[in-house]
C-alpha atoms as a PDB file:
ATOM      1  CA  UNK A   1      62.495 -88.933 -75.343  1.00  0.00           C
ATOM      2  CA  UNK A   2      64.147 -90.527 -72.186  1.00  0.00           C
ATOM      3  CA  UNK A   3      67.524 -92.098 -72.538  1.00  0.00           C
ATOM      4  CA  UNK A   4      68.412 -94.451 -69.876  1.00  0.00           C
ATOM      5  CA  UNK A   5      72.696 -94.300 -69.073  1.00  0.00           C
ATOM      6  CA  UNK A   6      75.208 -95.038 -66.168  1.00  0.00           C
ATOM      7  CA  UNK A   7      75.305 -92.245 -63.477  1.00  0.00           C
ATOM      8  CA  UNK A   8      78.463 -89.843 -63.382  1.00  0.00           C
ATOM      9  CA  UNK A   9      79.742 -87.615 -60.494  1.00  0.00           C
ATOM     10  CA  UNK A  10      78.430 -84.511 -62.557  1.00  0.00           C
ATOM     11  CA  UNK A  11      74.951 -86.194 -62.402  1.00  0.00           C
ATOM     12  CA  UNK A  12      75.512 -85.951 -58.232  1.00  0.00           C
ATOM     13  CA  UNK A  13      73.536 -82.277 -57.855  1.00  0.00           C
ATOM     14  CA  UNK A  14      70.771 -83.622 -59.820  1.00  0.00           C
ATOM     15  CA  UNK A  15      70.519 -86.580 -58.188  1.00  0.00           C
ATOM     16  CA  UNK A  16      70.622 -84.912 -54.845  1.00  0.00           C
ATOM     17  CA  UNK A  17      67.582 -83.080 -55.866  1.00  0.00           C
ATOM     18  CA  UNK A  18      66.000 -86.184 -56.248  1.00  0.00           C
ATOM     19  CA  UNK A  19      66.802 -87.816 -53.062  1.00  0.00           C
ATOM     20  CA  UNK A  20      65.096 -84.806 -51.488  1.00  0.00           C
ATOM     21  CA  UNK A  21      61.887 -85.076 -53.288  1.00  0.00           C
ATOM     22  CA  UNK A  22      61.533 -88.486 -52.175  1.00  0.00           C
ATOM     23  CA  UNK A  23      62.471 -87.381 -48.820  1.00  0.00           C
ATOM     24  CA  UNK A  24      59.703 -85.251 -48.814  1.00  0.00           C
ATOM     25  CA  UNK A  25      57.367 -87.477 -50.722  1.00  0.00           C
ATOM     26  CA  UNK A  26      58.200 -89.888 -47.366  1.00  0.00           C
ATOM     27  CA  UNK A  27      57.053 -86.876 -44.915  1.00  0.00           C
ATOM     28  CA  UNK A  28      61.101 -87.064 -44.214  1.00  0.00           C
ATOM     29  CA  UNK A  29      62.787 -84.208 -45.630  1.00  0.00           C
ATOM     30  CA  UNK A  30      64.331 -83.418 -42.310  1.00  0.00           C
ATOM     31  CA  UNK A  31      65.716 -86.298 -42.210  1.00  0.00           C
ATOM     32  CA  UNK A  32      68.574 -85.861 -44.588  1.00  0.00           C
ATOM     33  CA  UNK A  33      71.590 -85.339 -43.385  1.00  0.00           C
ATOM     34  CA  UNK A  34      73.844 -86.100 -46.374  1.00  0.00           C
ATOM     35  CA  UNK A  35      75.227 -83.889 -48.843  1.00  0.00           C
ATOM     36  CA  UNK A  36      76.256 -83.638 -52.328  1.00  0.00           C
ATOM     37  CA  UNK A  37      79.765 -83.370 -51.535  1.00  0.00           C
ATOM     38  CA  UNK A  38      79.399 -86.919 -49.376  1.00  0.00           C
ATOM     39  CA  UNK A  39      77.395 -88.058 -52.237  1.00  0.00           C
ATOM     40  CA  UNK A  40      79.848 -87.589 -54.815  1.00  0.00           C
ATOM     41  CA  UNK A  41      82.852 -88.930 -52.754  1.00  0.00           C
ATOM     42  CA  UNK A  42      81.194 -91.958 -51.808  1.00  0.00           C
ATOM     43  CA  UNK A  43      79.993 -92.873 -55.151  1.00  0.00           C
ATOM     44  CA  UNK A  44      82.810 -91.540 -57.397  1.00  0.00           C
ATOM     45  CA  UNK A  45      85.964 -91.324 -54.458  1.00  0.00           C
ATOM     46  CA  UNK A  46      88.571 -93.953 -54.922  1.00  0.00           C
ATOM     47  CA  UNK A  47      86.046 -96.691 -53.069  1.00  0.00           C
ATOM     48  CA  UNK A  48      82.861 -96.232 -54.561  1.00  0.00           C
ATOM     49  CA  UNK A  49      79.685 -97.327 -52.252  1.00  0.00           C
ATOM     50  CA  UNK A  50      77.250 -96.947 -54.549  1.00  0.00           C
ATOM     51  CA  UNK A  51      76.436 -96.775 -58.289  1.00  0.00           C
ATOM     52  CA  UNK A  52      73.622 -95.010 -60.079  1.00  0.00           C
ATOM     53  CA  UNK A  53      71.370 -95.672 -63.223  1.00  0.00           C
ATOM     54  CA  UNK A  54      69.940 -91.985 -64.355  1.00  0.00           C
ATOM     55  CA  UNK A  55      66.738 -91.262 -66.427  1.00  0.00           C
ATOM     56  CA  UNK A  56      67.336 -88.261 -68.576  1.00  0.00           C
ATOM     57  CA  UNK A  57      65.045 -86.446 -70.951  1.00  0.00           C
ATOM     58  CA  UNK A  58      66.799 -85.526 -74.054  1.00  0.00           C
ATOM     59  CA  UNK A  59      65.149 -82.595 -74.952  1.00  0.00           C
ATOM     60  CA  UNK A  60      65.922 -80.461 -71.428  1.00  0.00           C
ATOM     61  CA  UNK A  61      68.772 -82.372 -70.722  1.00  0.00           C
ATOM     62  CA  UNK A  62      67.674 -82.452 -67.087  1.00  0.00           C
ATOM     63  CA  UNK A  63      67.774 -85.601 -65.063  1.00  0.00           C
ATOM     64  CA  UNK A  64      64.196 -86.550 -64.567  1.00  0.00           C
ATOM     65  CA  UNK A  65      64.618 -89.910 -62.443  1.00  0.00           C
ATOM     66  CA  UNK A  66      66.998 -92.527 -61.197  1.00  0.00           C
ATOM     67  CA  UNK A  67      67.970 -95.883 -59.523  1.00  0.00           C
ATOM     68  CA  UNK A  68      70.757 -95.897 -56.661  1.00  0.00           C
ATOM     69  CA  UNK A  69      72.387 -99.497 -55.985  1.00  0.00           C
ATOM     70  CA  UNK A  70      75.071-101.291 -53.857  1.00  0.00           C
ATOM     71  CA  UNK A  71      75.795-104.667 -53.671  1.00  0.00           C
ATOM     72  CA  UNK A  72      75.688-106.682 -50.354  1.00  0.00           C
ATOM     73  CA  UNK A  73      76.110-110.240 -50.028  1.00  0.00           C
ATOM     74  CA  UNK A  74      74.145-112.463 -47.843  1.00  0.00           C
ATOM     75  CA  UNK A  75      75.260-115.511 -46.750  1.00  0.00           C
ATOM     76  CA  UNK A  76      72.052-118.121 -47.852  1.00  0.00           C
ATOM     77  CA  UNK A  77      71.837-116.173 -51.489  1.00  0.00           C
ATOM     78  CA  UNK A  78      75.697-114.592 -52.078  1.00  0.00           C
ATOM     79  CA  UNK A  79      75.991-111.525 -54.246  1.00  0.00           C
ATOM     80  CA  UNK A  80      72.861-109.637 -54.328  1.00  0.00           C
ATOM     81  CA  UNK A  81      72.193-106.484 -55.835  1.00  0.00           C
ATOM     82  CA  UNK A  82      70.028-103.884 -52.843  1.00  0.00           C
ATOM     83  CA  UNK A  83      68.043-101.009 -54.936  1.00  0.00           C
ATOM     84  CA  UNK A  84      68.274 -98.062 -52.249  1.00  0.00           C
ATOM     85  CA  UNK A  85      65.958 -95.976 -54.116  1.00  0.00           C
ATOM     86  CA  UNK A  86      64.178 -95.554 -57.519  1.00  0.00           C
ATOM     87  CA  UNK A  87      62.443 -92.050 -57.938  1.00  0.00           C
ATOM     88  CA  UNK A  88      61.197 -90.448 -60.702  1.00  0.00           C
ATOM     89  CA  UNK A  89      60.804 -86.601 -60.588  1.00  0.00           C
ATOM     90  CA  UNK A  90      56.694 -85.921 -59.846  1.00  0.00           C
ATOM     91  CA  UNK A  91      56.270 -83.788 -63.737  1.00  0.00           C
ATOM     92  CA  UNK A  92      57.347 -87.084 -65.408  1.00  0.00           C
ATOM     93  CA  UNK A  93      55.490 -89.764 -63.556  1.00  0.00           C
ATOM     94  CA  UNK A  94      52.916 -92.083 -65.434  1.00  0.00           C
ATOM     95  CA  UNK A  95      55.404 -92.540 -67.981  1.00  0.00           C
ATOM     96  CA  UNK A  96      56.928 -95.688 -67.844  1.00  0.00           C
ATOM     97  CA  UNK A  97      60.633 -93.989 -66.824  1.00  0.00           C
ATOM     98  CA  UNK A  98      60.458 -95.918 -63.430  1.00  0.00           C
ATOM     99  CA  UNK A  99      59.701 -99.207 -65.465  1.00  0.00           C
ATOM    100  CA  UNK A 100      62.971 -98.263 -67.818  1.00  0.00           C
ATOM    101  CA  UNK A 101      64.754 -97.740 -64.837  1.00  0.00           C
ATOM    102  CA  UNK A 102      63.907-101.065 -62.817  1.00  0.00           C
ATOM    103  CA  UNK A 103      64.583-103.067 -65.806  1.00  0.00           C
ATOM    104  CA  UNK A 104      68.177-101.201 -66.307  1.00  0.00           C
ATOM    105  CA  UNK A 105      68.780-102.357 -62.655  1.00  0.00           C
ATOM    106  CA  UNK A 106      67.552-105.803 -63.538  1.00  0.00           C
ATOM    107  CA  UNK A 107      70.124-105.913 -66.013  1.00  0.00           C
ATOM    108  CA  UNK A 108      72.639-104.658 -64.546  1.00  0.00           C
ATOM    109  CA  UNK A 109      72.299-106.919 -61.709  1.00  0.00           C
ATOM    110  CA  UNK A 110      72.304-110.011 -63.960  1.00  0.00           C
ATOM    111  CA  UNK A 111      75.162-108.354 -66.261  1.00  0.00           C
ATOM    112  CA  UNK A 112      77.053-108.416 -62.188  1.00  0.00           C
ATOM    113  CA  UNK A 113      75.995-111.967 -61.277  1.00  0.00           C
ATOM    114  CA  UNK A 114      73.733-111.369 -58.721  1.00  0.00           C
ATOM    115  CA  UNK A 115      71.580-113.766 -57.415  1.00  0.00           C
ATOM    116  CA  UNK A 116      68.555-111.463 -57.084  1.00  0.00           C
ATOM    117  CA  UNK A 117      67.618-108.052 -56.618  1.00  0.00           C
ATOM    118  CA  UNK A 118      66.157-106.812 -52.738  1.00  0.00           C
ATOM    119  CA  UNK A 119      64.653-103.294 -51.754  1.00  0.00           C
ATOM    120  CA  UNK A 120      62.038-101.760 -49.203  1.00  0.00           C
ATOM    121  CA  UNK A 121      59.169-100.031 -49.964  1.00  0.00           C
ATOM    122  CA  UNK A 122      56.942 -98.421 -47.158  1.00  0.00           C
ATOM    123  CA  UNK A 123      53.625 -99.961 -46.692  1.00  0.00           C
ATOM    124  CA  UNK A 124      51.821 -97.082 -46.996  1.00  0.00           C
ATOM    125  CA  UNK A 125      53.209 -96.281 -50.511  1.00  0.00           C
ATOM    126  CA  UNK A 126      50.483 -98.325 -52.625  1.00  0.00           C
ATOM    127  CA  UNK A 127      51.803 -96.819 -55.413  1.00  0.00           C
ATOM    128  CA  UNK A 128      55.081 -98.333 -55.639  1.00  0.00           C
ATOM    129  CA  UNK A 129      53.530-101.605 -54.290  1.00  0.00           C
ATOM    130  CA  UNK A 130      51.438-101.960 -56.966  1.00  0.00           C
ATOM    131  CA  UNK A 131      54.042-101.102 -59.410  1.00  0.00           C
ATOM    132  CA  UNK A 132      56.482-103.588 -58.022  1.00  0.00           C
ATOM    133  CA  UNK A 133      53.942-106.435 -58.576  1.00  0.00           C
ATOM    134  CA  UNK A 134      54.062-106.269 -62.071  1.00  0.00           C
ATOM    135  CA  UNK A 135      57.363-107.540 -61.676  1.00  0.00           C
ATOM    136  CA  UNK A 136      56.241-110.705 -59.904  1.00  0.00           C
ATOM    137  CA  UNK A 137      58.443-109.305 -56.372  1.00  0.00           C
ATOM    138  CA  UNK A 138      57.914-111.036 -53.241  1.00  0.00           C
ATOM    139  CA  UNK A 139      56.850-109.098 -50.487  1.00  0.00           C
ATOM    140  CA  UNK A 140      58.232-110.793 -47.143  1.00  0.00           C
ATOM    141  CA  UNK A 141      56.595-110.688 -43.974  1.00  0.00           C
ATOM    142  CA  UNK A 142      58.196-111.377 -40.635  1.00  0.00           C
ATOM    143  CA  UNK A 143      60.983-109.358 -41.027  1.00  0.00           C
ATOM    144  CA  UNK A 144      61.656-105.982 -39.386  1.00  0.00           C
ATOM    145  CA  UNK A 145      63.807-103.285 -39.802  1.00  0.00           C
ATOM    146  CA  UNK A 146      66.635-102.183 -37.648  1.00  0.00           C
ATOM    147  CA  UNK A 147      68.883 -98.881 -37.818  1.00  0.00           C
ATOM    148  CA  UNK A 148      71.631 -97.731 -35.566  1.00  0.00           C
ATOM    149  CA  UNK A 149      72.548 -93.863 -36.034  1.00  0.00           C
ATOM    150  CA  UNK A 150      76.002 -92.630 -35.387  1.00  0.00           C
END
């Protein structure tokens, strides 16, 4: 049994675990250079960045997936809701926990008054493509990706 809830700072080391298997999934695990200290300040200090939906499993009480969100707001659309990452933990994929999870973002991104939902998802990842379909997302063309490290 999987119970879907709102993510708490004592969720943080779990989630952090997480973030690293999908770094690794990515061929990026040295890539990560936050923390769960940073992690838990910036989602639970006294300006949260971030929020967090969490997949449990209520027999191991163990978080087994999750969905990590921030709001940005572009000028054509206003508030939107940006999913930074949804990852479920590899022993409970096939399940239907990543499905819970995306439609406990939807909602919470209606339930906020966004005016849509945005994320990436590498191209290479058919995966996750093919599961994002079945949600009728756009995929955009055209538009590429810039970063600037500090």
């Amino acid at each position: 049994m999987i119970s879907i809830r709102p993510g708490t700072r004592a969720d943080i080391p779990q989630a952090f675990d997480l973030v690293m298997e999908l770094a690794v999934y990515e061929l990026a695990g040295d890539q990560v250079s936050n923390t769960v200290e940073q992690m838990a300040e910036d989602g639970f200090g006294p300006n949260p960045l971030f929020g967090m939906i969490m997949a449990e499993d209520s027999d191991s009480q163990k978080i087994v997936g999750m969905a990590l969100y921030f709001y940005r707001y572009s000028t054509w659309k206003g508030k939107r809701l940006y999913l930074e990452d949804i990852v479920v933990t590899e022993a409970f994929r096939g399940y239907g926990i990543g499905k819970l999870l995306l439609d406990a973002t939807i909602e919470m991104a209606r339930d906020t008054k966004c005016t849509g939902m945005m994320w990436q998802v590498l191209d290479w990842n058919e995966p996750a493509i093919g599961f994002y379909k079945q949600f009728g997302t756009r995929f955009d063309d055209g538009w590429t990706n810039c970063h600037l490290d500090f």
